[in-house]
C-alpha atoms as a PDB file:
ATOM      1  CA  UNK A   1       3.779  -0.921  -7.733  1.00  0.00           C
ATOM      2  CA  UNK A   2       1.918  -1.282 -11.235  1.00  0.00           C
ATOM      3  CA  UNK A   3      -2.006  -2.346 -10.722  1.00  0.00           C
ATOM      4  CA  UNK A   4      -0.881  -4.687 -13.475  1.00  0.00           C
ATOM      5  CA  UNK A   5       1.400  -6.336 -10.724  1.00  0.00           C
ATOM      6  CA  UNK A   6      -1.138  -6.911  -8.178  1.00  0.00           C
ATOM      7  CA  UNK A   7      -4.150  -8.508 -10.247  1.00  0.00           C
ATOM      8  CA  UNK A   8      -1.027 -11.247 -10.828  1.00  0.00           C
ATOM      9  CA  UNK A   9      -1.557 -12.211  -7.319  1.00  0.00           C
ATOM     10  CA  UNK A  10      -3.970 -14.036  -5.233  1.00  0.00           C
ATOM     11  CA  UNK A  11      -6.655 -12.908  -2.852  1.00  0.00           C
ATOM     12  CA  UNK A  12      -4.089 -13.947   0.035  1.00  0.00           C
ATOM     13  CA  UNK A  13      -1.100 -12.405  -1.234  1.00  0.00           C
ATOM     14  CA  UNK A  14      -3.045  -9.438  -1.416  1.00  0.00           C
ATOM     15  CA  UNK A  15      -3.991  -8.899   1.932  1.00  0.00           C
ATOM     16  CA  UNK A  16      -0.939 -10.131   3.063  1.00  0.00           C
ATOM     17  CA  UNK A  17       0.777  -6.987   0.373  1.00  0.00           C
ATOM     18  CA  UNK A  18      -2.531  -4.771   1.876  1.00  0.00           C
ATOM     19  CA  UNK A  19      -0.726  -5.146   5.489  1.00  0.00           C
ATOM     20  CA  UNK A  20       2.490  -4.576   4.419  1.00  0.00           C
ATOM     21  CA  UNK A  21       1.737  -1.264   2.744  1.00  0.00           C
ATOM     22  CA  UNK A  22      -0.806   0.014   5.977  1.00  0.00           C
ATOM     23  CA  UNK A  23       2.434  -1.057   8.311  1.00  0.00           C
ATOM     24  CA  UNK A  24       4.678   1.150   5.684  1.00  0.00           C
ATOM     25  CA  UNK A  25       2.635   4.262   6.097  1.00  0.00           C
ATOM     26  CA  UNK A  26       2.398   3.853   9.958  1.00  0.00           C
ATOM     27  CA  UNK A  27       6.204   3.522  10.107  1.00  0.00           C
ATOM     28  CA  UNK A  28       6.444   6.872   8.016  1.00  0.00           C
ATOM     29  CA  UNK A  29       3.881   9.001   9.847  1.00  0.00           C
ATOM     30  CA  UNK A  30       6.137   8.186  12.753  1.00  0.00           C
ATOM     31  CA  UNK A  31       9.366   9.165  11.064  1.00  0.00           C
ATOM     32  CA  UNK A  32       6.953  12.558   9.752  1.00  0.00           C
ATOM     33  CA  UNK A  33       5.529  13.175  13.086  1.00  0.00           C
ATOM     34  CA  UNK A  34       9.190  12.894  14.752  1.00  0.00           C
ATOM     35  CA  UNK A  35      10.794  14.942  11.838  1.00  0.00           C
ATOM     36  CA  UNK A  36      13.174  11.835  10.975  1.00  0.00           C
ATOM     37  CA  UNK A  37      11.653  11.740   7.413  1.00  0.00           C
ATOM     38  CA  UNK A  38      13.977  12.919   4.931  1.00  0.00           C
ATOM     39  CA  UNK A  39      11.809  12.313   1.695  1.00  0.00           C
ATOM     40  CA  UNK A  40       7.914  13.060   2.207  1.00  0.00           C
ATOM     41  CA  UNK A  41       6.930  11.835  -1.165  1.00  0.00           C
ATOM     42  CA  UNK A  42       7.326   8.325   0.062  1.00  0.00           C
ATOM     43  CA  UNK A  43       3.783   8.660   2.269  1.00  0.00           C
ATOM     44  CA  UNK A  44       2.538   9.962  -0.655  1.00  0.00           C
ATOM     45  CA  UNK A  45       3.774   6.528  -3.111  1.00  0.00           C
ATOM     46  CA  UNK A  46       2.495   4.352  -0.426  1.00  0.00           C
ATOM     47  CA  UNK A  47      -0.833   5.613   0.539  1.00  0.00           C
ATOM     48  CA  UNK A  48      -1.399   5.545  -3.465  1.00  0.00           C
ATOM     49  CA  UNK A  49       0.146   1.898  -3.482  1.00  0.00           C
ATOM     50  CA  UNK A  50      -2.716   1.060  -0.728  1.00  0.00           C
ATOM     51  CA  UNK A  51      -5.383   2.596  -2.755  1.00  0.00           C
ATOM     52  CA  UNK A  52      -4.324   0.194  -5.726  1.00  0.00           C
ATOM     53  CA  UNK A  53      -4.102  -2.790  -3.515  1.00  0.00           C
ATOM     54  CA  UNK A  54      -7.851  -1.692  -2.372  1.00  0.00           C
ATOM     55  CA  UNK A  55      -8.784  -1.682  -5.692  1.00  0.00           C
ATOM     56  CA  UNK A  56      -7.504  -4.645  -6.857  1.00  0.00           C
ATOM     57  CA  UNK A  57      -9.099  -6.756  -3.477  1.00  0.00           C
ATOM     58  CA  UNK A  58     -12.503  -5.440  -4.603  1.00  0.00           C
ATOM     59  CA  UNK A  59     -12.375  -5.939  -8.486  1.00  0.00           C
ATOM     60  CA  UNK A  60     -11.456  -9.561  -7.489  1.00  0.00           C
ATOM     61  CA  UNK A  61     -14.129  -9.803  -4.932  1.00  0.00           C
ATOM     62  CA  UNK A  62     -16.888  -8.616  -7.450  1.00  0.00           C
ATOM     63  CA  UNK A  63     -16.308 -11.090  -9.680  1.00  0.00           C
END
């Protein structure tokens, strides 16, 4: 997901796209921890994805 993408949305969709993404990585540290996960990079894509999400939640709160 482009940063570009998320400043599109609203404070709510946000957090509601924040809780999505922190419910993503749980579900693959599972699969990780229980060596069901095929493709590692994707903890990698979402924990960056969360960072951006972060990011965006605080620019919007700062202004």
């Amino acid at each position: 997901m482009k940063a570009s993408e998320l400043r599109a949305k609203s404070g709510d969709d946000l957090q509601k796209e924040l809780n999505e993404l922190l419910k993503a990585q749980f579900g693959l540290r599972m699969q990780h921890a229980t060596q069901q996960l095929a493709n590692t990079s994707q903890i990698r894509k979402v924990r960056r994805d969360i960072a951006r999400a972060r990011t965006v939640i605080k620019e919007k709160a700062a202004k």
